[in-house]
PDB file of N, CA and C in Angstrom:
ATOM      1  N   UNK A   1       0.469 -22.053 -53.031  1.00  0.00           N
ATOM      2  CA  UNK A   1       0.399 -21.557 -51.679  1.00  0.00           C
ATOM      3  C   UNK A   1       0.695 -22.667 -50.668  1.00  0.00           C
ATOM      4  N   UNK A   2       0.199 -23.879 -51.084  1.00  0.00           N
ATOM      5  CA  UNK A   2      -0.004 -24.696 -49.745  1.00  0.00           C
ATOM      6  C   UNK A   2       1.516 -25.312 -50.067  1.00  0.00           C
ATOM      7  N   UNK A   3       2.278 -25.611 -51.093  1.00  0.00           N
ATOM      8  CA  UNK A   3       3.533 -26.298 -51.076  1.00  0.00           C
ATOM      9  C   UNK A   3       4.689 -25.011 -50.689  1.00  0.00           C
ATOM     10  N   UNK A   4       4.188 -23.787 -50.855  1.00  0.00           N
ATOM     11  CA  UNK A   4       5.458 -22.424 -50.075  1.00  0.00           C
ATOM     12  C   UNK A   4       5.317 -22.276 -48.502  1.00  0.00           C
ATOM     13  N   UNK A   5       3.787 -23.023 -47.960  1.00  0.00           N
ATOM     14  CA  UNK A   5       3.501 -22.645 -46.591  1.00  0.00           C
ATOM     15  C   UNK A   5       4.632 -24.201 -46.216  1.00  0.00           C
ATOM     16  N   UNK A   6       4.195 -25.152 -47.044  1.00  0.00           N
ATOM     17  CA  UNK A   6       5.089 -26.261 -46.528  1.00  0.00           C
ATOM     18  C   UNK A   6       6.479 -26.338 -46.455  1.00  0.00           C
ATOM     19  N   UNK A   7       7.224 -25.517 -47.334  1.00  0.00           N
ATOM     20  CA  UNK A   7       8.320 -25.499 -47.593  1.00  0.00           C
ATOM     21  C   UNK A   7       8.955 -24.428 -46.321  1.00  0.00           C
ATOM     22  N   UNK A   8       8.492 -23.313 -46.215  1.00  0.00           N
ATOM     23  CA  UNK A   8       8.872 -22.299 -45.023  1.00  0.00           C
ATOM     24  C   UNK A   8       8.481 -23.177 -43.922  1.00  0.00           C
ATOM     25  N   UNK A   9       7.539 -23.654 -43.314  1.00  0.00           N
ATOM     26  CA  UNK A   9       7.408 -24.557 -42.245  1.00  0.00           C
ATOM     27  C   UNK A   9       8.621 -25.536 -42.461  1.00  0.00           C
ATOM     28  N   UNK A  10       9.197 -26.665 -43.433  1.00  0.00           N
ATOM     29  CA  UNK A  10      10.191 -27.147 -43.165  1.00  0.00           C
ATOM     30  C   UNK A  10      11.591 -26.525 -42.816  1.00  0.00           C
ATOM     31  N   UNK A  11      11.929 -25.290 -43.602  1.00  0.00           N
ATOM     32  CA  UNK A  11      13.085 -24.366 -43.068  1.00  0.00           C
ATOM     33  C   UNK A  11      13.281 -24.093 -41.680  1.00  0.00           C
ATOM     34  N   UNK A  12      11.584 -23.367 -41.440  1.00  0.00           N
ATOM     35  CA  UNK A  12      11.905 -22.759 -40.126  1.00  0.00           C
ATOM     36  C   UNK A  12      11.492 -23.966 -39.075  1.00  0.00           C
ATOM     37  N   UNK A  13      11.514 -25.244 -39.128  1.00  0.00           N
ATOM     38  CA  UNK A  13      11.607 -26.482 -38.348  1.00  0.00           C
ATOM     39  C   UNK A  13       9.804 -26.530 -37.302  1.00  0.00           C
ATOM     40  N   UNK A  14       9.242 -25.534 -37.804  1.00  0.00           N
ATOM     41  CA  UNK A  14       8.019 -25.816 -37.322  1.00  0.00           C
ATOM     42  C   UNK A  14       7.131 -25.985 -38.182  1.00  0.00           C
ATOM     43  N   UNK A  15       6.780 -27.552 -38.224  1.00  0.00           N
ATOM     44  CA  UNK A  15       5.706 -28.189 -38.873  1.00  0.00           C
ATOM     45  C   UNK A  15       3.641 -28.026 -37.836  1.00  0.00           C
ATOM     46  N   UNK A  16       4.219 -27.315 -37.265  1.00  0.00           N
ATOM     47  CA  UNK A  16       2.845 -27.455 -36.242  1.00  0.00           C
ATOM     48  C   UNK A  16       1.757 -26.762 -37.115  1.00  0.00           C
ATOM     49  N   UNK A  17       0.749 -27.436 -36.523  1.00  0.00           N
ATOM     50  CA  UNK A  17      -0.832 -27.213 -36.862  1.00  0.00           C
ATOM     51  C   UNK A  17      -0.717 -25.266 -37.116  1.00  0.00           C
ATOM     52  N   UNK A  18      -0.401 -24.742 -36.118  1.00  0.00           N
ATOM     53  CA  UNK A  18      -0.275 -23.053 -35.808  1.00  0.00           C
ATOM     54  C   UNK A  18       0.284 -22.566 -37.391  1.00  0.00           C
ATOM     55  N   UNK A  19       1.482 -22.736 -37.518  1.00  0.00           N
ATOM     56  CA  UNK A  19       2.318 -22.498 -38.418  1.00  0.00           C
ATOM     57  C   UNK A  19       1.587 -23.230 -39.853  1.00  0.00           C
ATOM     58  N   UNK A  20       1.186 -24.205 -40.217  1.00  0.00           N
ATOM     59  CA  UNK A  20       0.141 -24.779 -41.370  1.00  0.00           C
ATOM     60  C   UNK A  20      -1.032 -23.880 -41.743  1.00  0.00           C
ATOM     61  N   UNK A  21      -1.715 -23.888 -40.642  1.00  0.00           N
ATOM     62  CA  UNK A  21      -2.751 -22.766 -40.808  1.00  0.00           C
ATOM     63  C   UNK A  21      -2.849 -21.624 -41.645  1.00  0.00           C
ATOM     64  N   UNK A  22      -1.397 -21.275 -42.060  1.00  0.00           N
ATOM     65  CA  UNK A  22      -1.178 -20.286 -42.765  1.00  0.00           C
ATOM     66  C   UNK A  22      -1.658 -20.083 -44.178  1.00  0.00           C
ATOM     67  N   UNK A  23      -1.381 -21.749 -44.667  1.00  0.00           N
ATOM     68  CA  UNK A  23      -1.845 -21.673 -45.785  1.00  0.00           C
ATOM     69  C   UNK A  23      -3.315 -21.550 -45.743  1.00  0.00           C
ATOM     70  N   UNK A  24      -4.298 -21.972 -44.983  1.00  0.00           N
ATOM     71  CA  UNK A  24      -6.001 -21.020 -44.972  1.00  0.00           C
ATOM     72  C   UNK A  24      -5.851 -20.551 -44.441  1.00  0.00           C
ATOM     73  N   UNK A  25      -5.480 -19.567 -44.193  1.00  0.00           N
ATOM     74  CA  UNK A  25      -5.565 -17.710 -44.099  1.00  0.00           C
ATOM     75  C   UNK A  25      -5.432 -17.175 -45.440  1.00  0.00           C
ATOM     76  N   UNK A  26      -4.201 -17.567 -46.180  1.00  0.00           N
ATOM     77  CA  UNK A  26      -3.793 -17.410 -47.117  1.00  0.00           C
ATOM     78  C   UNK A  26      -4.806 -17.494 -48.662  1.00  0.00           C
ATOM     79  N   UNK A  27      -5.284 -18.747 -48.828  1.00  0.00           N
ATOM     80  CA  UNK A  27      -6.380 -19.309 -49.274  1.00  0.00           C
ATOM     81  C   UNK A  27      -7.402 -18.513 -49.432  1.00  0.00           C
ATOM     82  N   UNK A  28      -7.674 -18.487 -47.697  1.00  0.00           N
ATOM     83  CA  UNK A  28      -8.981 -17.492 -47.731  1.00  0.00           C
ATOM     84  C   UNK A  28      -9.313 -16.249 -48.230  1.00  0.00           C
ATOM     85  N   UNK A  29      -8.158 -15.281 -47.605  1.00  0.00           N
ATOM     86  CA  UNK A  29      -7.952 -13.922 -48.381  1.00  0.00           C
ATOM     87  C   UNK A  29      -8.049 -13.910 -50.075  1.00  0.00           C
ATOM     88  N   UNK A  30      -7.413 -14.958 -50.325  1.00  0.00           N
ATOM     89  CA  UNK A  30      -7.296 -14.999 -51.854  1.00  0.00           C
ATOM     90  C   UNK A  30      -8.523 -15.222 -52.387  1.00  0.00           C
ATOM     91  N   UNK A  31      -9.236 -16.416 -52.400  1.00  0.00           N
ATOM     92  CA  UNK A  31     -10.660 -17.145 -52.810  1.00  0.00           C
ATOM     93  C   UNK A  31     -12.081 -17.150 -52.393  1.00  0.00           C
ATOM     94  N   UNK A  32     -11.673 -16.402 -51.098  1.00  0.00           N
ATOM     95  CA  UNK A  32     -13.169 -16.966 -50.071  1.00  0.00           C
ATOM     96  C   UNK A  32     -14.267 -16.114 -50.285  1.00  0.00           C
ATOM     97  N   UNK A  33     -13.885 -14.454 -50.870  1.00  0.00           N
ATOM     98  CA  UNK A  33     -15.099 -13.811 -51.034  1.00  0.00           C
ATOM     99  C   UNK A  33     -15.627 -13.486 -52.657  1.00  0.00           C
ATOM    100  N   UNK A  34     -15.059 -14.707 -53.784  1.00  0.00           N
ATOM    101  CA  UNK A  34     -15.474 -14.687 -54.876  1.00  0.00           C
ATOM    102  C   UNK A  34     -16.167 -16.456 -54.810  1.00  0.00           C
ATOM    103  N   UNK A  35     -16.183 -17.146 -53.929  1.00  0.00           N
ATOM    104  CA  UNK A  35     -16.627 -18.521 -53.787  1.00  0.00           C
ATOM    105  C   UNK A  35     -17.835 -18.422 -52.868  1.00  0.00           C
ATOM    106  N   UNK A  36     -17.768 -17.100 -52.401  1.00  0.00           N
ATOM    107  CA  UNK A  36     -19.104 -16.943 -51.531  1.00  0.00           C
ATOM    108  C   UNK A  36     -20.293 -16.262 -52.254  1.00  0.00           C
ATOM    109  N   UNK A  37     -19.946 -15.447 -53.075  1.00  0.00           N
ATOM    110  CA  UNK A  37     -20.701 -14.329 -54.226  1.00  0.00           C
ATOM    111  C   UNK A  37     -20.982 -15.622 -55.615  1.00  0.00           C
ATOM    112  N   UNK A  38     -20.026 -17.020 -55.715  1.00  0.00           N
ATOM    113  CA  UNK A  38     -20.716 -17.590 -56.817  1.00  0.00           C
ATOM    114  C   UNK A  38     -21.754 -18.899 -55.982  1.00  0.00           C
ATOM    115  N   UNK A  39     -21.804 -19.100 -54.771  1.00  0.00           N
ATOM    116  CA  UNK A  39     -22.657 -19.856 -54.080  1.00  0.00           C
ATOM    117  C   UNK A  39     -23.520 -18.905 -54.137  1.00  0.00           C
ATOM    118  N   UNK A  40     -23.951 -17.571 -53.957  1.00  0.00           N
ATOM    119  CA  UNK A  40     -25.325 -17.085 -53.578  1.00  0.00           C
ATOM    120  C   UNK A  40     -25.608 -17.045 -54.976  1.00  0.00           C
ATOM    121  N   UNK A  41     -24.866 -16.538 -55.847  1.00  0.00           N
ATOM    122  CA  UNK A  41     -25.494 -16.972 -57.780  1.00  0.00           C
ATOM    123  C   UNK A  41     -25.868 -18.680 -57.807  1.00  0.00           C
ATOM    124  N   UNK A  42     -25.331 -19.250 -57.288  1.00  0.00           N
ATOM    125  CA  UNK A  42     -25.720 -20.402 -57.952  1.00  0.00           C
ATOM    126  C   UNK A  42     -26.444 -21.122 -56.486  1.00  0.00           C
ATOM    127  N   UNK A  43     -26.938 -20.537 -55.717  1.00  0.00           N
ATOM    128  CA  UNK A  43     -28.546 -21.096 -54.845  1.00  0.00           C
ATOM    129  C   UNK A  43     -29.808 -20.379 -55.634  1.00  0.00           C
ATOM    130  N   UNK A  44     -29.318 -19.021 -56.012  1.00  0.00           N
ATOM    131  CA  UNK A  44     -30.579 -18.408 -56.609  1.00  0.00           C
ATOM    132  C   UNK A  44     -30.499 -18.714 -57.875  1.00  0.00           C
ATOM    133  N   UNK A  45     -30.028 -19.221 -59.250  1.00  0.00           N
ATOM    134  CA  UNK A  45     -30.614 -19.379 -60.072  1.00  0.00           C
ATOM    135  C   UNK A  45     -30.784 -20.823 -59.888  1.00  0.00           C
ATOM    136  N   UNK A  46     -30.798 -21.888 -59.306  1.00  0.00           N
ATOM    137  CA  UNK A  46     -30.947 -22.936 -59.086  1.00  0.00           C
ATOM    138  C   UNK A  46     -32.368 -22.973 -59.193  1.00  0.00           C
ATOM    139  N   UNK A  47     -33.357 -21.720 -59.105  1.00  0.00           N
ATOM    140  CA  UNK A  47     -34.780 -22.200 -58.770  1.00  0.00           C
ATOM    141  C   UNK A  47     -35.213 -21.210 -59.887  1.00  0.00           C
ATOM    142  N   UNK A  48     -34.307 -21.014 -60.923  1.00  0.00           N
ATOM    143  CA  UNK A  48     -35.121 -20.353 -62.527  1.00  0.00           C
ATOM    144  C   UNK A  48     -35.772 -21.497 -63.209  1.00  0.00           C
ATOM    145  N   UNK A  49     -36.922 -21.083 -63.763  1.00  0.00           N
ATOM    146  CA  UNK A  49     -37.248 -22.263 -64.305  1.00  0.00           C
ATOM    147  C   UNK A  49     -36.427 -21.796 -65.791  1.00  0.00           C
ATOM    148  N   UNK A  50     -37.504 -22.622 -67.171  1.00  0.00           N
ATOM    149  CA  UNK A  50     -37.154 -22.874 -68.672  1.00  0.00           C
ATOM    150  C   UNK A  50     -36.851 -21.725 -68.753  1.00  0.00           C
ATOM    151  N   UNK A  51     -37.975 -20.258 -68.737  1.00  0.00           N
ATOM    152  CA  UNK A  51     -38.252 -19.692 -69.568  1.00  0.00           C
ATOM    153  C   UNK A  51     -37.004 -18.503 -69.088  1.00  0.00           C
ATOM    154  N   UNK A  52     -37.037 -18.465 -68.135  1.00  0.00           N
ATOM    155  CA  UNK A  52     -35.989 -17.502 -67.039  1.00  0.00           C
ATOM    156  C   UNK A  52     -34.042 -17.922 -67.610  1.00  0.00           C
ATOM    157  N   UNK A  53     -34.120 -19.061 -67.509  1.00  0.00           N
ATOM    158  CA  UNK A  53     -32.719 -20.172 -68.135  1.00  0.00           C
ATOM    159  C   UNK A  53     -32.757 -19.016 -69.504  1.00  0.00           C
ATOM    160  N   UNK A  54     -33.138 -18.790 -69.970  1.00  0.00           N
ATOM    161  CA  UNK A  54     -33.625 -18.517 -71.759  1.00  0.00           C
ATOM    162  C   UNK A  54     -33.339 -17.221 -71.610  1.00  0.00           C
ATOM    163  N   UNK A  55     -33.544 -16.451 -70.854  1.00  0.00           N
ATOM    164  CA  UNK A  55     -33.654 -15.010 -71.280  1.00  0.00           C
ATOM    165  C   UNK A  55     -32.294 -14.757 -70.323  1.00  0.00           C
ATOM    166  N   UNK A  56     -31.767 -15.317 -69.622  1.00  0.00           N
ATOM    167  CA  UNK A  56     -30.769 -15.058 -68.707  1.00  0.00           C
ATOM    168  C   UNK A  56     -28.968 -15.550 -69.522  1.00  0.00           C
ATOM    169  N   UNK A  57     -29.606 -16.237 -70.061  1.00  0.00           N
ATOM    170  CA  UNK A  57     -28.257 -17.108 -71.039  1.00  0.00           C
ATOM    171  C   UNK A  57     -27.807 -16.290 -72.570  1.00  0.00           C
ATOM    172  N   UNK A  58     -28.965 -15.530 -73.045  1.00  0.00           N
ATOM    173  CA  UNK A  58     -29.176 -14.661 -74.171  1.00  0.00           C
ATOM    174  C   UNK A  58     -27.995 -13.179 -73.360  1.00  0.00           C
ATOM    175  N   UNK A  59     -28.529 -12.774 -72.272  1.00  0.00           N
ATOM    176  CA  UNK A  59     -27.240 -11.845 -71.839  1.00  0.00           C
ATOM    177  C   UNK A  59     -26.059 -12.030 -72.143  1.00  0.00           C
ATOM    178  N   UNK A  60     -25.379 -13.773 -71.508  1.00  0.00           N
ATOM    179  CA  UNK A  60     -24.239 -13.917 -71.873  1.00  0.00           C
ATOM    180  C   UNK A  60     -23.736 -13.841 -73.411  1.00  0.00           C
ATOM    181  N   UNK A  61     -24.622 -13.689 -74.618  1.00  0.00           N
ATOM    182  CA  UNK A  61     -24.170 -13.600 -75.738  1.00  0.00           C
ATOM    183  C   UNK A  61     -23.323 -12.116 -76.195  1.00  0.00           C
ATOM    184  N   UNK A  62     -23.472 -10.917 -74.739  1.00  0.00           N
ATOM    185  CA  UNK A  62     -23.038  -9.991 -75.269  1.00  0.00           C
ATOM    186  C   UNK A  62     -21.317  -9.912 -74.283  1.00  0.00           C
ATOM    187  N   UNK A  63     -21.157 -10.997 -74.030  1.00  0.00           N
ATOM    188  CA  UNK A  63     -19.805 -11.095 -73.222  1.00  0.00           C
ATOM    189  C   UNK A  63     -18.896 -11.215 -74.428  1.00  0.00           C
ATOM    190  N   UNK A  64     -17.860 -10.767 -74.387  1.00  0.00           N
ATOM    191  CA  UNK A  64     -16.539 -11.348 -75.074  1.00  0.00           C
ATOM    192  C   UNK A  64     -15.668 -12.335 -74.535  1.00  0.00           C
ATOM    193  N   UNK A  65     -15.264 -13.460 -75.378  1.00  0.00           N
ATOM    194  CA  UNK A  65     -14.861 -14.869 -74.676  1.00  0.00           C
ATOM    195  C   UNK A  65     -13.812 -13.920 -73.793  1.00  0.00           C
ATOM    196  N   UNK A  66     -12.905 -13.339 -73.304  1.00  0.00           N
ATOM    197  CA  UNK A  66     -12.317 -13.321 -71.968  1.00  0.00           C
ATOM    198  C   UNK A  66     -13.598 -12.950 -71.311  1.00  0.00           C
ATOM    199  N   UNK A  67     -14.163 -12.235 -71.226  1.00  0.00           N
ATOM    200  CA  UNK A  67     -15.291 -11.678 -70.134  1.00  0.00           C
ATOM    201  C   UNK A  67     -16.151 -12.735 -69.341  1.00  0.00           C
ATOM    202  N   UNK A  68     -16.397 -13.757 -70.680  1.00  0.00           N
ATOM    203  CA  UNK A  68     -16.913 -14.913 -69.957  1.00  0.00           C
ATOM    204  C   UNK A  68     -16.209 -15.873 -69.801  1.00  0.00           C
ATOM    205  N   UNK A  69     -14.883 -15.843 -69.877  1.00  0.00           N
ATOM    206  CA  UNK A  69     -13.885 -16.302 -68.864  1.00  0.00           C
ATOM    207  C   UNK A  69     -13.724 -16.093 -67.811  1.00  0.00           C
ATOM    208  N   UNK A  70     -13.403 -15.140 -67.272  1.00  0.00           N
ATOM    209  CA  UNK A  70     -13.699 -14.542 -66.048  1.00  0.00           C
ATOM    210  C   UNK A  70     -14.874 -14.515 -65.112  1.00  0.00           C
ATOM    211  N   UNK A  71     -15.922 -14.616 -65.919  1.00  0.00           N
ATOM    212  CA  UNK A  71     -17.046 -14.646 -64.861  1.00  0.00           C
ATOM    213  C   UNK A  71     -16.613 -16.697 -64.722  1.00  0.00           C
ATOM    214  N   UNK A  72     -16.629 -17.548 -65.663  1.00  0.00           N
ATOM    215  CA  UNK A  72     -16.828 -18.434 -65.406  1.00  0.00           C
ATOM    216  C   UNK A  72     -15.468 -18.740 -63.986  1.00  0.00           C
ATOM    217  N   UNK A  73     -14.198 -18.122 -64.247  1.00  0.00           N
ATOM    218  CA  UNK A  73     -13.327 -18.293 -62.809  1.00  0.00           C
ATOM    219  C   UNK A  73     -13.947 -17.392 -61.911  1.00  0.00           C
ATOM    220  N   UNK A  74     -15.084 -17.286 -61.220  1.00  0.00           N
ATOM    221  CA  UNK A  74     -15.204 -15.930 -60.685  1.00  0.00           C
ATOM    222  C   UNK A  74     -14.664 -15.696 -59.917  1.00  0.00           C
ATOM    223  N   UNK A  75     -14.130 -14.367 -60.673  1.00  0.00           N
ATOM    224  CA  UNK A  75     -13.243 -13.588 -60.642  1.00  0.00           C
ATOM    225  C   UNK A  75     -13.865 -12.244 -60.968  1.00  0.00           C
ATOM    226  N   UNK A  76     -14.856 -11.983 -59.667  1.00  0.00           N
ATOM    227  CA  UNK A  76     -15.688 -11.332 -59.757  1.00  0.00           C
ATOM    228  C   UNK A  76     -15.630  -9.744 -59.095  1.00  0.00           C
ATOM    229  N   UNK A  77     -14.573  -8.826 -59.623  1.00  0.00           N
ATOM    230  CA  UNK A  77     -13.867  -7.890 -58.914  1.00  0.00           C
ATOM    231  C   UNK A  77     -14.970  -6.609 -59.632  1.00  0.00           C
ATOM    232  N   UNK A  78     -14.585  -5.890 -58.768  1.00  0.00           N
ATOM    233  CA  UNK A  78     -15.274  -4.579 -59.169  1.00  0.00           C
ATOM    234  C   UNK A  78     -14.857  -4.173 -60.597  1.00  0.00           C
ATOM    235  N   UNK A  79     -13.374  -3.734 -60.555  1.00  0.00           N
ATOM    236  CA  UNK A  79     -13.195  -3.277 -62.023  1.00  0.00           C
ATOM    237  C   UNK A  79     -13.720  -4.821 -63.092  1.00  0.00           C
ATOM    238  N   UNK A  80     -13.700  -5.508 -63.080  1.00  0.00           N
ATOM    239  CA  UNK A  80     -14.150  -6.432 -63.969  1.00  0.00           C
ATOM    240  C   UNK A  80     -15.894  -6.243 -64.590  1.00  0.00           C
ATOM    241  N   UNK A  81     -16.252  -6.393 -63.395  1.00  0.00           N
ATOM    242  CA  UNK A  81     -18.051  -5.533 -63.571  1.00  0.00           C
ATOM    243  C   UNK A  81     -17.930  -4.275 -64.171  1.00  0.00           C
ATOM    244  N   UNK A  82     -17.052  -3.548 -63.714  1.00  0.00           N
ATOM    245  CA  UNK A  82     -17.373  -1.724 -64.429  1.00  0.00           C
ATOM    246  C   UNK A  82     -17.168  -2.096 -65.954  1.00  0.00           C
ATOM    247  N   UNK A  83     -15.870  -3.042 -66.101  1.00  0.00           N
ATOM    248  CA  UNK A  83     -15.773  -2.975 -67.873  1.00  0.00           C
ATOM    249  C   UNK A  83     -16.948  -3.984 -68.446  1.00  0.00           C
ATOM    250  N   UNK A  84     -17.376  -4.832 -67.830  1.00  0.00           N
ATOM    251  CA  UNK A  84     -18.488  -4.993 -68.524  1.00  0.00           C
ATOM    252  C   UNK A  84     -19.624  -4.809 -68.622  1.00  0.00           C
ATOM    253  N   UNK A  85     -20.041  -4.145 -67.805  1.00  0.00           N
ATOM    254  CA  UNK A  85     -21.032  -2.784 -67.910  1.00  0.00           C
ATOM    255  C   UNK A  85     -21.038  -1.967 -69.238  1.00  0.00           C
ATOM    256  N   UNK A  86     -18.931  -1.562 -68.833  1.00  0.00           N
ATOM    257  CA  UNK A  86     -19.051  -0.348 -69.836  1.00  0.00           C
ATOM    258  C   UNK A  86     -19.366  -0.724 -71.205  1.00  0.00           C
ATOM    259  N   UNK A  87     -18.751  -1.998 -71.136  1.00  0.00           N
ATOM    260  CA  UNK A  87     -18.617  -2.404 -72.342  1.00  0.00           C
ATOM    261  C   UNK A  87     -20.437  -3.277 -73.104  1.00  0.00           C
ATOM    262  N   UNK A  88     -21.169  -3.266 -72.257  1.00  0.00           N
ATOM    263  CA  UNK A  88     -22.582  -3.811 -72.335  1.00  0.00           C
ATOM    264  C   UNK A  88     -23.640  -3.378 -71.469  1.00  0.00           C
ATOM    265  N   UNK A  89     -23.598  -2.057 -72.008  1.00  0.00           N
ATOM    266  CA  UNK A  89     -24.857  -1.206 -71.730  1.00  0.00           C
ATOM    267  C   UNK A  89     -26.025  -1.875 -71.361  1.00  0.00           C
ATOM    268  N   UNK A  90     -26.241  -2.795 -71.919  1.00  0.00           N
ATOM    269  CA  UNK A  90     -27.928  -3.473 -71.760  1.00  0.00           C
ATOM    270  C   UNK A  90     -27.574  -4.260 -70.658  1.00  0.00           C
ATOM    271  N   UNK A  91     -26.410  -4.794 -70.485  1.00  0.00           N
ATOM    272  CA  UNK A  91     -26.324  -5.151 -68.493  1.00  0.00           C
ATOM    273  C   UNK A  91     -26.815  -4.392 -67.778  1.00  0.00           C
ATOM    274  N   UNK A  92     -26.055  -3.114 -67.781  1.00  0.00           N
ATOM    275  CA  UNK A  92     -26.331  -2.390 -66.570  1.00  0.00           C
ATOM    276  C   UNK A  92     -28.479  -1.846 -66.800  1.00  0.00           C
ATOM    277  N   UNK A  93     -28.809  -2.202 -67.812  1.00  0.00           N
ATOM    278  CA  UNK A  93     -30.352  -1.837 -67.967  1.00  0.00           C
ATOM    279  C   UNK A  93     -30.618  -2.631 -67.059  1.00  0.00           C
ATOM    280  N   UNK A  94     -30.022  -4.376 -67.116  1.00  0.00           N
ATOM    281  CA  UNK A  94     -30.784  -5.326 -66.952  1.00  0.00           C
ATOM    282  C   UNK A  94     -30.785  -5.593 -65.706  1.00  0.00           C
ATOM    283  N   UNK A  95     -29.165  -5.100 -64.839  1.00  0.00           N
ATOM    284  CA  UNK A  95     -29.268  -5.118 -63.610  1.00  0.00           C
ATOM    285  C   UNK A  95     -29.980  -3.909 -63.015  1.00  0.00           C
ATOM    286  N   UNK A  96     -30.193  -3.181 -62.873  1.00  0.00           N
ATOM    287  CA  UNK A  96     -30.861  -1.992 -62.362  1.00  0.00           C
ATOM    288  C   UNK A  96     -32.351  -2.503 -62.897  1.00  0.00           C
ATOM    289  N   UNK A  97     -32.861  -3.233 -63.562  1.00  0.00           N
ATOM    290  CA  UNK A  97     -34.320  -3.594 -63.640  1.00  0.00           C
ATOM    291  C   UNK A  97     -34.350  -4.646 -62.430  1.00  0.00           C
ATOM    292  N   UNK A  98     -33.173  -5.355 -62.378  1.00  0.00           N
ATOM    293  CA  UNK A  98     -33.580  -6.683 -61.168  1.00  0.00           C
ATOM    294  C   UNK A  98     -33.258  -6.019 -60.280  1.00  0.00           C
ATOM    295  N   UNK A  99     -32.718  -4.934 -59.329  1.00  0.00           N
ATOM    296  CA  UNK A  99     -32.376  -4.129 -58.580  1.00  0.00           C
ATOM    297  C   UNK A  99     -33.672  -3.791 -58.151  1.00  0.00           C
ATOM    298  N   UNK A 100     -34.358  -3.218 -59.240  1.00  0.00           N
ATOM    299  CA  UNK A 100     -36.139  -2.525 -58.741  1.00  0.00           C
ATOM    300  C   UNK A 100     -36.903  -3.454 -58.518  1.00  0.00           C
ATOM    301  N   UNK A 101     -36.805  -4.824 -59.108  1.00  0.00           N
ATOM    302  CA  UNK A 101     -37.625  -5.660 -58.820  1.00  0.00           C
ATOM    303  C   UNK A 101     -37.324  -6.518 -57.418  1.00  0.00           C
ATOM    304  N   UNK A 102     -36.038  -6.783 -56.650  1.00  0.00           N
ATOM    305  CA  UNK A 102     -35.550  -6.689 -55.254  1.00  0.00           C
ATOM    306  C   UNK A 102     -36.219  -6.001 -54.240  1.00  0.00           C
ATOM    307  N   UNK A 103     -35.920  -4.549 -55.137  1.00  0.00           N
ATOM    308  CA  UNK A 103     -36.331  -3.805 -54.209  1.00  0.00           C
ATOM    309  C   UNK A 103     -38.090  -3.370 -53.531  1.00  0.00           C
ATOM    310  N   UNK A 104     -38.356  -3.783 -54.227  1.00  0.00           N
ATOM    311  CA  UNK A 104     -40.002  -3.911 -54.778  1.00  0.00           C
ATOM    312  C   UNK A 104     -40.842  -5.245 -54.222  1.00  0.00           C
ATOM    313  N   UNK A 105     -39.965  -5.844 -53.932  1.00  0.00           N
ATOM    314  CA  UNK A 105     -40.243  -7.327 -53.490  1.00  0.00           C
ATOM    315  C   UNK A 105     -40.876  -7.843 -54.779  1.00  0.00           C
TER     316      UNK A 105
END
């Protein structure tokens, strides 16, 4: 992205700040609302302790290495969640138990 925003800025002879910018816009649309969804995952499990680490890491054993590929680029899209849901029933138990417990304070 940022070497095609540079390259069209050299064609069209405007190198200005205005015209650069493009590439974060660009950026942003692309990255900014799967880098914001893995900062709020990773402020809140930051404060799991041992035993929480343990029972939370045992989930990931029912991923299939792409699945936890993907979560690890997150690349955290809706259809990506539905198939692994579909595909790991005891997710969707496990989220809808932390859902009630949210909700429940």
């Amino acid at each position: 992205m940022a070497g095609a925003t540079a390259a069209e800025a050299v064609r069209s002879g405007d190198v200005s700040k205005g015209f650069l910018s493009r590439y974060e816009r660009q950026w942003n649309s692309k990255h900014a609302r799967n880098l914001r969804i893995a900062h709020e995952i990773n402020k809140r499990i930051s404060f799991w302790d041992d035993a929480k680490w343990d029972r939370r890491t045992e989930l990931l054993k029912m991923f299939t290495p792409e699945q936890f590929a993907e979560a690890l680029k997150t690349n955290l899209t809706g259809a990506w969640a539905a198939k692994l849901v579909w595909s790991n029933p005891r997710l969707l138990k496990e989220g809808v138990r932390k859902l009630a417990e949210l909700a429940l304070g």
